[in-house]
PDB file of N, CA and C in Angstrom:
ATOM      1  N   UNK A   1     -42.105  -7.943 139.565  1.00  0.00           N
ATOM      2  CA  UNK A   1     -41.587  -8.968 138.679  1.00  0.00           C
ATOM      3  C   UNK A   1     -40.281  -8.511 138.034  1.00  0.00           C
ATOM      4  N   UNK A   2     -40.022  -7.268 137.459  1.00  0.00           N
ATOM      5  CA  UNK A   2     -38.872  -6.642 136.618  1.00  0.00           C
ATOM      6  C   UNK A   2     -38.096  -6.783 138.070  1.00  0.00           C
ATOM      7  N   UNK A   3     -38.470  -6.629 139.058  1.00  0.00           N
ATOM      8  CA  UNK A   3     -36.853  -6.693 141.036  1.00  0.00           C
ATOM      9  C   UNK A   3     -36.488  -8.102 140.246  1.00  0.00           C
ATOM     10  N   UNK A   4     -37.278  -8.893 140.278  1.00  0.00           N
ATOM     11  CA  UNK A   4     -37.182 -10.439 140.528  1.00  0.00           C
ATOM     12  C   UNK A   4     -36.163 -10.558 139.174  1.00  0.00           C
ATOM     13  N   UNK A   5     -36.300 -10.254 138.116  1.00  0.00           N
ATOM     14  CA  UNK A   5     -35.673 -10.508 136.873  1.00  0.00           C
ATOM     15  C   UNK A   5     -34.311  -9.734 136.817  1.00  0.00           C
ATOM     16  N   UNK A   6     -34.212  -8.479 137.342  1.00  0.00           N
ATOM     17  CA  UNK A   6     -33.185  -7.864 136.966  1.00  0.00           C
ATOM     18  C   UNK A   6     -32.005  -8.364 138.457  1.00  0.00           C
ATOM     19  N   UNK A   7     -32.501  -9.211 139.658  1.00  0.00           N
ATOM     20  CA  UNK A   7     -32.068  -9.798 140.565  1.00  0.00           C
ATOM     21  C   UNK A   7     -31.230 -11.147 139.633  1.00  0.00           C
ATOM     22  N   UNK A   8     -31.848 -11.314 139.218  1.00  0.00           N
ATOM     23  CA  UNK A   8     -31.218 -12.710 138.430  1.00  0.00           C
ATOM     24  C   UNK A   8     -30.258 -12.642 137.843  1.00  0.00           C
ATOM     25  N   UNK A   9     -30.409 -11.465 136.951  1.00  0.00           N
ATOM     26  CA  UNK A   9     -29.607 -10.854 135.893  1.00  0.00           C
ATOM     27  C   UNK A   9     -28.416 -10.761 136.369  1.00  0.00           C
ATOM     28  N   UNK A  10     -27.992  -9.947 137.669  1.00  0.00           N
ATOM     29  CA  UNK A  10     -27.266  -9.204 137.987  1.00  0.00           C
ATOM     30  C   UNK A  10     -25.940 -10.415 138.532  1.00  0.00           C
ATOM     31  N   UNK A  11     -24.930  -9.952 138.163  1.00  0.00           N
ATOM     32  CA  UNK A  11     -24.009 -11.000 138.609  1.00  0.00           C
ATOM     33  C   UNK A  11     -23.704 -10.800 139.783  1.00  0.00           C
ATOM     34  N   UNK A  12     -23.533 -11.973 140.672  1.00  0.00           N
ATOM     35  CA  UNK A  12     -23.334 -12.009 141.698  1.00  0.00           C
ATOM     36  C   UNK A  12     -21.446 -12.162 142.100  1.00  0.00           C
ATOM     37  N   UNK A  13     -20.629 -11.549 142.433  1.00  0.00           N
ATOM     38  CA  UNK A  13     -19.620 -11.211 142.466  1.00  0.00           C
ATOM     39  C   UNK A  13     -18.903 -11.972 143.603  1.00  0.00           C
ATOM     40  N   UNK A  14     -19.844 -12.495 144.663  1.00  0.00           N
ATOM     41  CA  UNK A  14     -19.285 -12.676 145.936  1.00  0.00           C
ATOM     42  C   UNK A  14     -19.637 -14.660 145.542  1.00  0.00           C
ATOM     43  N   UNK A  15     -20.021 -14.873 144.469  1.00  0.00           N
ATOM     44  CA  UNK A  15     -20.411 -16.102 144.637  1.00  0.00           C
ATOM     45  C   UNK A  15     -19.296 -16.977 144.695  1.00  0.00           C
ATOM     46  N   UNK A  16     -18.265 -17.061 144.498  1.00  0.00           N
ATOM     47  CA  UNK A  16     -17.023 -17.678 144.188  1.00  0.00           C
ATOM     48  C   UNK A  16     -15.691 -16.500 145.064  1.00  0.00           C
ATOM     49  N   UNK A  17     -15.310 -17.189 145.587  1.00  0.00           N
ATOM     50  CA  UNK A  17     -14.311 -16.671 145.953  1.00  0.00           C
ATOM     51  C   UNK A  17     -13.012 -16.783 145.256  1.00  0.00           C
ATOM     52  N   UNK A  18     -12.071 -15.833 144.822  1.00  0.00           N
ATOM     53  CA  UNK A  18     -11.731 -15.423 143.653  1.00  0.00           C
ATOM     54  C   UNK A  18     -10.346 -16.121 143.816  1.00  0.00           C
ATOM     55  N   UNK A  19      -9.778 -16.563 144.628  1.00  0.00           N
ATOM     56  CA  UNK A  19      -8.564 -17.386 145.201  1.00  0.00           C
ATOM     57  C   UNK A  19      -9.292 -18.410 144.963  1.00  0.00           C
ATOM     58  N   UNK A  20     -10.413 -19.006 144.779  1.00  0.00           N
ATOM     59  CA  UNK A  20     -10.552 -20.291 144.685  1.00  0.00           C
ATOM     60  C   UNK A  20     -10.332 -20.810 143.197  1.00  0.00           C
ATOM     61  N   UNK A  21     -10.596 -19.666 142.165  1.00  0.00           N
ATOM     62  CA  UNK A  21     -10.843 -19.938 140.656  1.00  0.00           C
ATOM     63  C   UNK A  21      -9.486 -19.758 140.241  1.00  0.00           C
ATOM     64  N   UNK A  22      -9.075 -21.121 139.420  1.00  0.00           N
ATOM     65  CA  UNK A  22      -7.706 -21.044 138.868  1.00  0.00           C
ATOM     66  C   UNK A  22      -7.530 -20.832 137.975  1.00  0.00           C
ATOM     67  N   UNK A  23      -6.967 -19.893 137.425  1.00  0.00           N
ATOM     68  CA  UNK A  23      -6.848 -18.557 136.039  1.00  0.00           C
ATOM     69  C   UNK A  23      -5.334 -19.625 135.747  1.00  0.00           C
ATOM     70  N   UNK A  24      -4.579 -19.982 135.741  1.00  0.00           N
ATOM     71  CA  UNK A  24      -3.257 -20.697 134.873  1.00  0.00           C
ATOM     72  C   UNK A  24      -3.607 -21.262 133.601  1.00  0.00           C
ATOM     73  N   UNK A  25      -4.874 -21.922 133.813  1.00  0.00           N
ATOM     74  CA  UNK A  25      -5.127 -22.689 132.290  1.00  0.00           C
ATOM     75  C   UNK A  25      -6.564 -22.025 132.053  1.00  0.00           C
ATOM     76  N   UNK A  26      -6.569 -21.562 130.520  1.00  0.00           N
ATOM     77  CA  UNK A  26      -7.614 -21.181 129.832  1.00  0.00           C
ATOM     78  C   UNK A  26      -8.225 -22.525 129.406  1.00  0.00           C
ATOM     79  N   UNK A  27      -9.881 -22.188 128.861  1.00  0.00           N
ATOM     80  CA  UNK A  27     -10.114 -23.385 128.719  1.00  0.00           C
ATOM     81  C   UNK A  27      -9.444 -23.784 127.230  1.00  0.00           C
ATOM     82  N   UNK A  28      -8.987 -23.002 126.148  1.00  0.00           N
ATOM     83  CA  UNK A  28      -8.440 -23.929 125.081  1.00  0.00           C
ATOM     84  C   UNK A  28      -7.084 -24.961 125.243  1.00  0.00           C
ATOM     85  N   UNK A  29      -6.378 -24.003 126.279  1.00  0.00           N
ATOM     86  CA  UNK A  29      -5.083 -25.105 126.931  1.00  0.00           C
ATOM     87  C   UNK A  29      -5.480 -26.275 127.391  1.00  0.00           C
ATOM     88  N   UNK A  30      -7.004 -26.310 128.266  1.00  0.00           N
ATOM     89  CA  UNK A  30      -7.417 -27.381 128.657  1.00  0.00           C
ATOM     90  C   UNK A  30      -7.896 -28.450 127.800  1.00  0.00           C
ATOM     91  N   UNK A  31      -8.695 -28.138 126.803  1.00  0.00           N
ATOM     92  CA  UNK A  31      -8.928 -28.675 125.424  1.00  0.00           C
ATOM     93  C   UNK A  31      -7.858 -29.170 124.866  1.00  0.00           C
ATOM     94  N   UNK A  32      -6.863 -28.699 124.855  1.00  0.00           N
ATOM     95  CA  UNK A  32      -5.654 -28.698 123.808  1.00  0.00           C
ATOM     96  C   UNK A  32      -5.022 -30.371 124.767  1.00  0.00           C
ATOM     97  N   UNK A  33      -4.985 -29.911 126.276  1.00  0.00           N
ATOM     98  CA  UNK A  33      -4.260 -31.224 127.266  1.00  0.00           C
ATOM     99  C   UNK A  33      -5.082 -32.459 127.109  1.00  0.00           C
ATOM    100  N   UNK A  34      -6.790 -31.929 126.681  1.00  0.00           N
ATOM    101  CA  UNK A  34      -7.685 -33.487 127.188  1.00  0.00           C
ATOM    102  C   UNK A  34      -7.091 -33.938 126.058  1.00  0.00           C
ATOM    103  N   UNK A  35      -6.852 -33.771 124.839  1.00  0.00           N
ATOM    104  CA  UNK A  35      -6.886 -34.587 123.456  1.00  0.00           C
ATOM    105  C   UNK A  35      -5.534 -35.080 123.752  1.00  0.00           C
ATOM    106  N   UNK A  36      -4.422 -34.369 124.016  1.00  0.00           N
ATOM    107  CA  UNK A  36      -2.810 -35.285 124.054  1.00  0.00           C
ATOM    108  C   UNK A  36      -3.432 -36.325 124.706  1.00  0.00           C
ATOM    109  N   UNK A  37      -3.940 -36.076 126.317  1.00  0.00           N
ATOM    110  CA  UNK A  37      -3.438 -37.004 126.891  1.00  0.00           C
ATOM    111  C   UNK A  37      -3.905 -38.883 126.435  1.00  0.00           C
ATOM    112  N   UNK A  38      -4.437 -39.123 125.175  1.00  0.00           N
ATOM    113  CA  UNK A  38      -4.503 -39.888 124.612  1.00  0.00           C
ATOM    114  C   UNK A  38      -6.116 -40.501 124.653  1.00  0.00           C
ATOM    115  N   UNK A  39      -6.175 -41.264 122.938  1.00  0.00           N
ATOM    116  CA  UNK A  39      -7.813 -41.367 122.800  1.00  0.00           C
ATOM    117  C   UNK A  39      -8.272 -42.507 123.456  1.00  0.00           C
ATOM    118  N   UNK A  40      -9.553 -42.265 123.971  1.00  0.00           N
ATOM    119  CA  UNK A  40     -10.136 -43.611 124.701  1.00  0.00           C
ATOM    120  C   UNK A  40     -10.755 -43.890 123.071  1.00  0.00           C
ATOM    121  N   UNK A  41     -10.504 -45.524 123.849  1.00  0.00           N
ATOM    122  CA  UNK A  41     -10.547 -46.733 122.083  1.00  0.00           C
ATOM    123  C   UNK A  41     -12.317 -46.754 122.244  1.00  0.00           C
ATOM    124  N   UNK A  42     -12.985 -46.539 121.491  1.00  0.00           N
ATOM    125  CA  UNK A  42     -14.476 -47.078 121.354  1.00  0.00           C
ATOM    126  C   UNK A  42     -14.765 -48.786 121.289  1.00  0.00           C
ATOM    127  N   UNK A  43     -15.627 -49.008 122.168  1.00  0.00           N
ATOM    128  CA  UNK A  43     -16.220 -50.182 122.137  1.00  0.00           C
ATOM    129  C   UNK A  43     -16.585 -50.617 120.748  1.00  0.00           C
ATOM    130  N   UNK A  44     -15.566 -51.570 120.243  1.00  0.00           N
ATOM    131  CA  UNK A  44     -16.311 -52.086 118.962  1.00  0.00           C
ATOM    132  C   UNK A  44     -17.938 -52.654 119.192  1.00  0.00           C
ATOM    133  N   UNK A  45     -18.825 -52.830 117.799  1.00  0.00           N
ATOM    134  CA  UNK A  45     -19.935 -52.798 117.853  1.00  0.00           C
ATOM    135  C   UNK A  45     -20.155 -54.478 117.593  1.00  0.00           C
ATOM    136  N   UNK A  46     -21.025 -55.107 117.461  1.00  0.00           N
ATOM    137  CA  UNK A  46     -21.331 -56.785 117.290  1.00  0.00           C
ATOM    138  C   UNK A  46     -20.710 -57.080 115.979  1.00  0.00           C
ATOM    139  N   UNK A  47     -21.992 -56.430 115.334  1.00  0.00           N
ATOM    140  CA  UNK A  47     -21.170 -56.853 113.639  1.00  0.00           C
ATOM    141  C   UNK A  47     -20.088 -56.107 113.403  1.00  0.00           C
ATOM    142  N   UNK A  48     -19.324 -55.454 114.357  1.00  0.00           N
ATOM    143  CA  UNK A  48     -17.896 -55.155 113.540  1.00  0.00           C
ATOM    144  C   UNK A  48     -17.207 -56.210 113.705  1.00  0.00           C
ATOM    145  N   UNK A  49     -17.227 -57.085 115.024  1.00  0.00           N
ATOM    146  CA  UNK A  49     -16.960 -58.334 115.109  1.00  0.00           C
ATOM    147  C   UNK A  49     -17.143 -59.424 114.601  1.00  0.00           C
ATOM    148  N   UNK A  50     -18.310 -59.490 114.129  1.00  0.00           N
ATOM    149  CA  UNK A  50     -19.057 -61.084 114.118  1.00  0.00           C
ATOM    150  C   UNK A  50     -19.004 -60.818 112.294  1.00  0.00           C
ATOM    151  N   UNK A  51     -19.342 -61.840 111.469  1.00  0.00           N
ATOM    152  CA  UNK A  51     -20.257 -61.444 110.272  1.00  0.00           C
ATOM    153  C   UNK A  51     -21.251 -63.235 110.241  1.00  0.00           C
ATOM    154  N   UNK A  52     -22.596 -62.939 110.117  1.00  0.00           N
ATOM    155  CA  UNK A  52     -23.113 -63.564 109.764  1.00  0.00           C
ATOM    156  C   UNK A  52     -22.966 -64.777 108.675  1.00  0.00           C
ATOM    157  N   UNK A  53     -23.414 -65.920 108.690  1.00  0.00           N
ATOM    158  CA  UNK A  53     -22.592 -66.892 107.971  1.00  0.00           C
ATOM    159  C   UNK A  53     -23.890 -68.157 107.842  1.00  0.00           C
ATOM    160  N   UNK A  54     -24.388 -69.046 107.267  1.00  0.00           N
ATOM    161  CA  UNK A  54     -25.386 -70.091 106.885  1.00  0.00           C
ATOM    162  C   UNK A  54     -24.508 -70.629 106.823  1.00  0.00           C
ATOM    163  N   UNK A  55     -24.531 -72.045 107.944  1.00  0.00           N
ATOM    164  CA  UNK A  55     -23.752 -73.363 107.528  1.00  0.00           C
ATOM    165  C   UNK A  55     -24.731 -74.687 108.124  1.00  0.00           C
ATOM    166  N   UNK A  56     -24.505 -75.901 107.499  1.00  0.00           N
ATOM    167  CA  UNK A  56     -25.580 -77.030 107.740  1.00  0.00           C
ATOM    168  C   UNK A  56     -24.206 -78.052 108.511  1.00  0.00           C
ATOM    169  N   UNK A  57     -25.303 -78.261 109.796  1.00  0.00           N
ATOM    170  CA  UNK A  57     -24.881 -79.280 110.685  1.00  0.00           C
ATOM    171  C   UNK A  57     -25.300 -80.323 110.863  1.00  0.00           C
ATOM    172  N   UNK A  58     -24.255 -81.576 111.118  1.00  0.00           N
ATOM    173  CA  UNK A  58     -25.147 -83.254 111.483  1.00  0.00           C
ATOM    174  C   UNK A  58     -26.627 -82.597 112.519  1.00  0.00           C
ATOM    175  N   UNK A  59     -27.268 -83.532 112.641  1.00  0.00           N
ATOM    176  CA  UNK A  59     -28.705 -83.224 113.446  1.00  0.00           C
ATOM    177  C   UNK A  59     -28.252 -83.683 114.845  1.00  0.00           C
ATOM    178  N   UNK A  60     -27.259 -84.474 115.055  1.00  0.00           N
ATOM    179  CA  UNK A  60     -26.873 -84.742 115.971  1.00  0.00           C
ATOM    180  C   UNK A  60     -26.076 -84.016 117.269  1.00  0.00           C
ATOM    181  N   UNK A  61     -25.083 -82.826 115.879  1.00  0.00           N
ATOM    182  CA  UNK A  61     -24.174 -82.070 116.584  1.00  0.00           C
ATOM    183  C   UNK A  61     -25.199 -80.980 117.009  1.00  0.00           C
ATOM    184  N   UNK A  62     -26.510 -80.355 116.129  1.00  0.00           N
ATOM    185  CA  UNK A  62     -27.071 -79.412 116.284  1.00  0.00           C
ATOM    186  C   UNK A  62     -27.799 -79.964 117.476  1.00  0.00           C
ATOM    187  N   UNK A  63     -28.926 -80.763 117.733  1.00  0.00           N
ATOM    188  CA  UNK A  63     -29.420 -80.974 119.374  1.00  0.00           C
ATOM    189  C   UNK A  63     -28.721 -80.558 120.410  1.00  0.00           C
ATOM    190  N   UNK A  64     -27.513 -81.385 120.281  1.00  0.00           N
ATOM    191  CA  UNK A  64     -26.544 -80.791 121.343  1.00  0.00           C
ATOM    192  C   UNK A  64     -26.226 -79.106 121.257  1.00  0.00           C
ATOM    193  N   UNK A  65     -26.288 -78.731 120.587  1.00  0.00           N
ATOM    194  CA  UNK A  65     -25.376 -77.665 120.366  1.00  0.00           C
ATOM    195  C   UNK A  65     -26.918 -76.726 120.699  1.00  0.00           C
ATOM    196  N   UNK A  66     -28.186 -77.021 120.339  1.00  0.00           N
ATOM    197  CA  UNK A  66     -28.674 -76.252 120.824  1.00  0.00           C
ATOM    198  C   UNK A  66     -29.364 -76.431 122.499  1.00  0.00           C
ATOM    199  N   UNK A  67     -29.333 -78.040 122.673  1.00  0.00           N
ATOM    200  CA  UNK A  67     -29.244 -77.958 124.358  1.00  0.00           C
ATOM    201  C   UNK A  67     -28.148 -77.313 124.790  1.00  0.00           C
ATOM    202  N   UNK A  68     -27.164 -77.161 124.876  1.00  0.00           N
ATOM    203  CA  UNK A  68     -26.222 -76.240 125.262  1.00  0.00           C
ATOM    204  C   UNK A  68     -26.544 -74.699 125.318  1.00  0.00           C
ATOM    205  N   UNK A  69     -27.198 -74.310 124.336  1.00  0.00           N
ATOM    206  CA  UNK A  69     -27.484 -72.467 124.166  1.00  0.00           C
ATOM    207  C   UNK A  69     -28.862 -72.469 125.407  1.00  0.00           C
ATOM    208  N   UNK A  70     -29.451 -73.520 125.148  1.00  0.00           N
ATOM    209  CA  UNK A  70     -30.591 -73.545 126.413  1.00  0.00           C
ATOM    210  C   UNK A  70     -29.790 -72.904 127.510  1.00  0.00           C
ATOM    211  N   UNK A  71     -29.468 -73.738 128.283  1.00  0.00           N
ATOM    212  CA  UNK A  71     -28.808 -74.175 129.185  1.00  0.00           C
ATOM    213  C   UNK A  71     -27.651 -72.589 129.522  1.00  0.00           C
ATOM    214  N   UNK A  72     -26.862 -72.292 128.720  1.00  0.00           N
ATOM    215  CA  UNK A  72     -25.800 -70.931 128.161  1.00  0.00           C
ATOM    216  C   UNK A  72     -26.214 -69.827 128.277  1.00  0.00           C
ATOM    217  N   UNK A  73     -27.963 -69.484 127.918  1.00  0.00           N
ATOM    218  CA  UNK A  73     -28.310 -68.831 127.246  1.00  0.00           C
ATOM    219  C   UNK A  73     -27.767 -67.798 126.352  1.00  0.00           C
ATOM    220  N   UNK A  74     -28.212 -66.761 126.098  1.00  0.00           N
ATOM    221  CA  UNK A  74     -27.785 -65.736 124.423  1.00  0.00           C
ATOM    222  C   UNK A  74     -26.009 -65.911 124.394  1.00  0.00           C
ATOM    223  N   UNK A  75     -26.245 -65.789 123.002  1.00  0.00           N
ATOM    224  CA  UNK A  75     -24.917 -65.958 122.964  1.00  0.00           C
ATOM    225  C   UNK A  75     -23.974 -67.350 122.874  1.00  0.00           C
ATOM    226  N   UNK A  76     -24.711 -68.321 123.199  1.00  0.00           N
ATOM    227  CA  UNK A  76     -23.824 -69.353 123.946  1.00  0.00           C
ATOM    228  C   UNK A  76     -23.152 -70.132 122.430  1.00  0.00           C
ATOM    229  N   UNK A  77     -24.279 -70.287 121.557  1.00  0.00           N
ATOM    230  CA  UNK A  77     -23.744 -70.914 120.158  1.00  0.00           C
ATOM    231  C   UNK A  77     -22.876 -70.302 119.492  1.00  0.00           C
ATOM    232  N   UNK A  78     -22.902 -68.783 119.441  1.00  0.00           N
ATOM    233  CA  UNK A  78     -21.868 -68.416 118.835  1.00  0.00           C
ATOM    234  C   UNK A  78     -20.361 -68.230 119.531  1.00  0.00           C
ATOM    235  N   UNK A  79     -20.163 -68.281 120.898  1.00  0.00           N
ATOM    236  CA  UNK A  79     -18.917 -68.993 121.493  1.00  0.00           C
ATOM    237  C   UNK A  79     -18.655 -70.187 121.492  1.00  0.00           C
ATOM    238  N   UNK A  80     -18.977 -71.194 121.484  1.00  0.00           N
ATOM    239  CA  UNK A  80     -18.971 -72.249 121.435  1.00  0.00           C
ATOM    240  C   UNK A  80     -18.525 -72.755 120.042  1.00  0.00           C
ATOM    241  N   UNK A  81     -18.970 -72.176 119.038  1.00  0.00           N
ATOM    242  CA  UNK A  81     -18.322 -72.317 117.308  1.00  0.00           C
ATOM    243  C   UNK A  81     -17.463 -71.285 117.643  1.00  0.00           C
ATOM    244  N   UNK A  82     -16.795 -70.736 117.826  1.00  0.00           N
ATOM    245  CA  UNK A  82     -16.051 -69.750 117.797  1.00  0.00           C
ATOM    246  C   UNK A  82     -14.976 -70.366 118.376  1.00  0.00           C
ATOM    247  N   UNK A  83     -14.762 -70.625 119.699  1.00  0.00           N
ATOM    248  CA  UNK A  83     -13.830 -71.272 120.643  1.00  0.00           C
ATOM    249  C   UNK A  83     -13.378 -72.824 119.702  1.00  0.00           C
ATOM    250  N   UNK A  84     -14.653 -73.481 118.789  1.00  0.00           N
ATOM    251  CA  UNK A  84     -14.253 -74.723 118.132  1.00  0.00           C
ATOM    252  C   UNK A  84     -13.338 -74.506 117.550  1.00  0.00           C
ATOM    253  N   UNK A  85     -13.738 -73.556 116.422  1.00  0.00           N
ATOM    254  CA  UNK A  85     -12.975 -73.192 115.571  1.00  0.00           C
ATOM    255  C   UNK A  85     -11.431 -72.835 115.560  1.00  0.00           C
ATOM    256  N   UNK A  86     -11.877 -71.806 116.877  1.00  0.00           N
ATOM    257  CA  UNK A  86     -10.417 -71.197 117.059  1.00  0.00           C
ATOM    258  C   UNK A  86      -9.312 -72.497 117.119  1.00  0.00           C
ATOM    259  N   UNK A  87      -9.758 -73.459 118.013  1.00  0.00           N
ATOM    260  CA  UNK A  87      -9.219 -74.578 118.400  1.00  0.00           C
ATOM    261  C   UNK A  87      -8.231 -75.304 117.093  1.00  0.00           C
ATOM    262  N   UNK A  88      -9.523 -75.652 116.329  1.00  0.00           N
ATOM    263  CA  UNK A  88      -9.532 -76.121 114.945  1.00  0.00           C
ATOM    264  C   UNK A  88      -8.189 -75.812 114.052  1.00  0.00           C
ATOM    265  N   UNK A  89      -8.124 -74.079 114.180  1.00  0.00           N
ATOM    266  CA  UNK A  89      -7.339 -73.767 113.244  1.00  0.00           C
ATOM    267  C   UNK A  89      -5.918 -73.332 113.892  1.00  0.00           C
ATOM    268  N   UNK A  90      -5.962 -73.324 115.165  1.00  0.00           N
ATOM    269  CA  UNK A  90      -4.509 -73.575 115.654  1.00  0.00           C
ATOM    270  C   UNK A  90      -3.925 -74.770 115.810  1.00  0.00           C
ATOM    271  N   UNK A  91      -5.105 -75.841 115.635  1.00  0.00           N
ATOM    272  CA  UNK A  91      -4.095 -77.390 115.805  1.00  0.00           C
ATOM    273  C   UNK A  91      -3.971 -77.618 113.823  1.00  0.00           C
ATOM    274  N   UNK A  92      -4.003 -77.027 113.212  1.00  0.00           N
ATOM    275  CA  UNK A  92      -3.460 -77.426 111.622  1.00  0.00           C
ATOM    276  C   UNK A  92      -2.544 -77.604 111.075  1.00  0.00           C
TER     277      UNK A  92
END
């Protein structure tokens, strides 16, 4: 058992061929290049987007509006007020 362990141990020298490993960049230079080369943007999250809101609709517009999310499924009501809106407040 101690062959088997001190086999493990032992570095193996021939495993890599030594022309293959490129010594020019250390890894902090490499560290130092990933961060210049500029930050990936994080996926904003729902509610950083959205904020929750209570508003009362004709009964008329709401049927429709929720046959539509049927039909849409997730999601579909809150594009649909969203896209209104947007509409809304660029024709003012």
């Amino acid at each position: 058992m101690e062959q088997l362990k001190n086999k493990i141990r032992r570095p193996v020298s021939n495993a890599v061929h030594s022309e293959l490993i490129d010594t020019t960049n250390t890894a902090r230079e490499l560290l130092s290049k990933s961060k210049n080369k500029g930050t990936v943007k994080k996926k904003e999250k729902f509610d950083e987007l959205y904020t929750r809101e209570t508003v009362w609709f004709k009964n008329d517009i709401k049927k429709i509006l929720d046959e539509l999310s049927i039909e849409g499924g997730r999601g579909t009501k809150t594009r649909i007020l969203n896209e209104a809106l947007d509409l809304y407040f660029k024709n003012l």
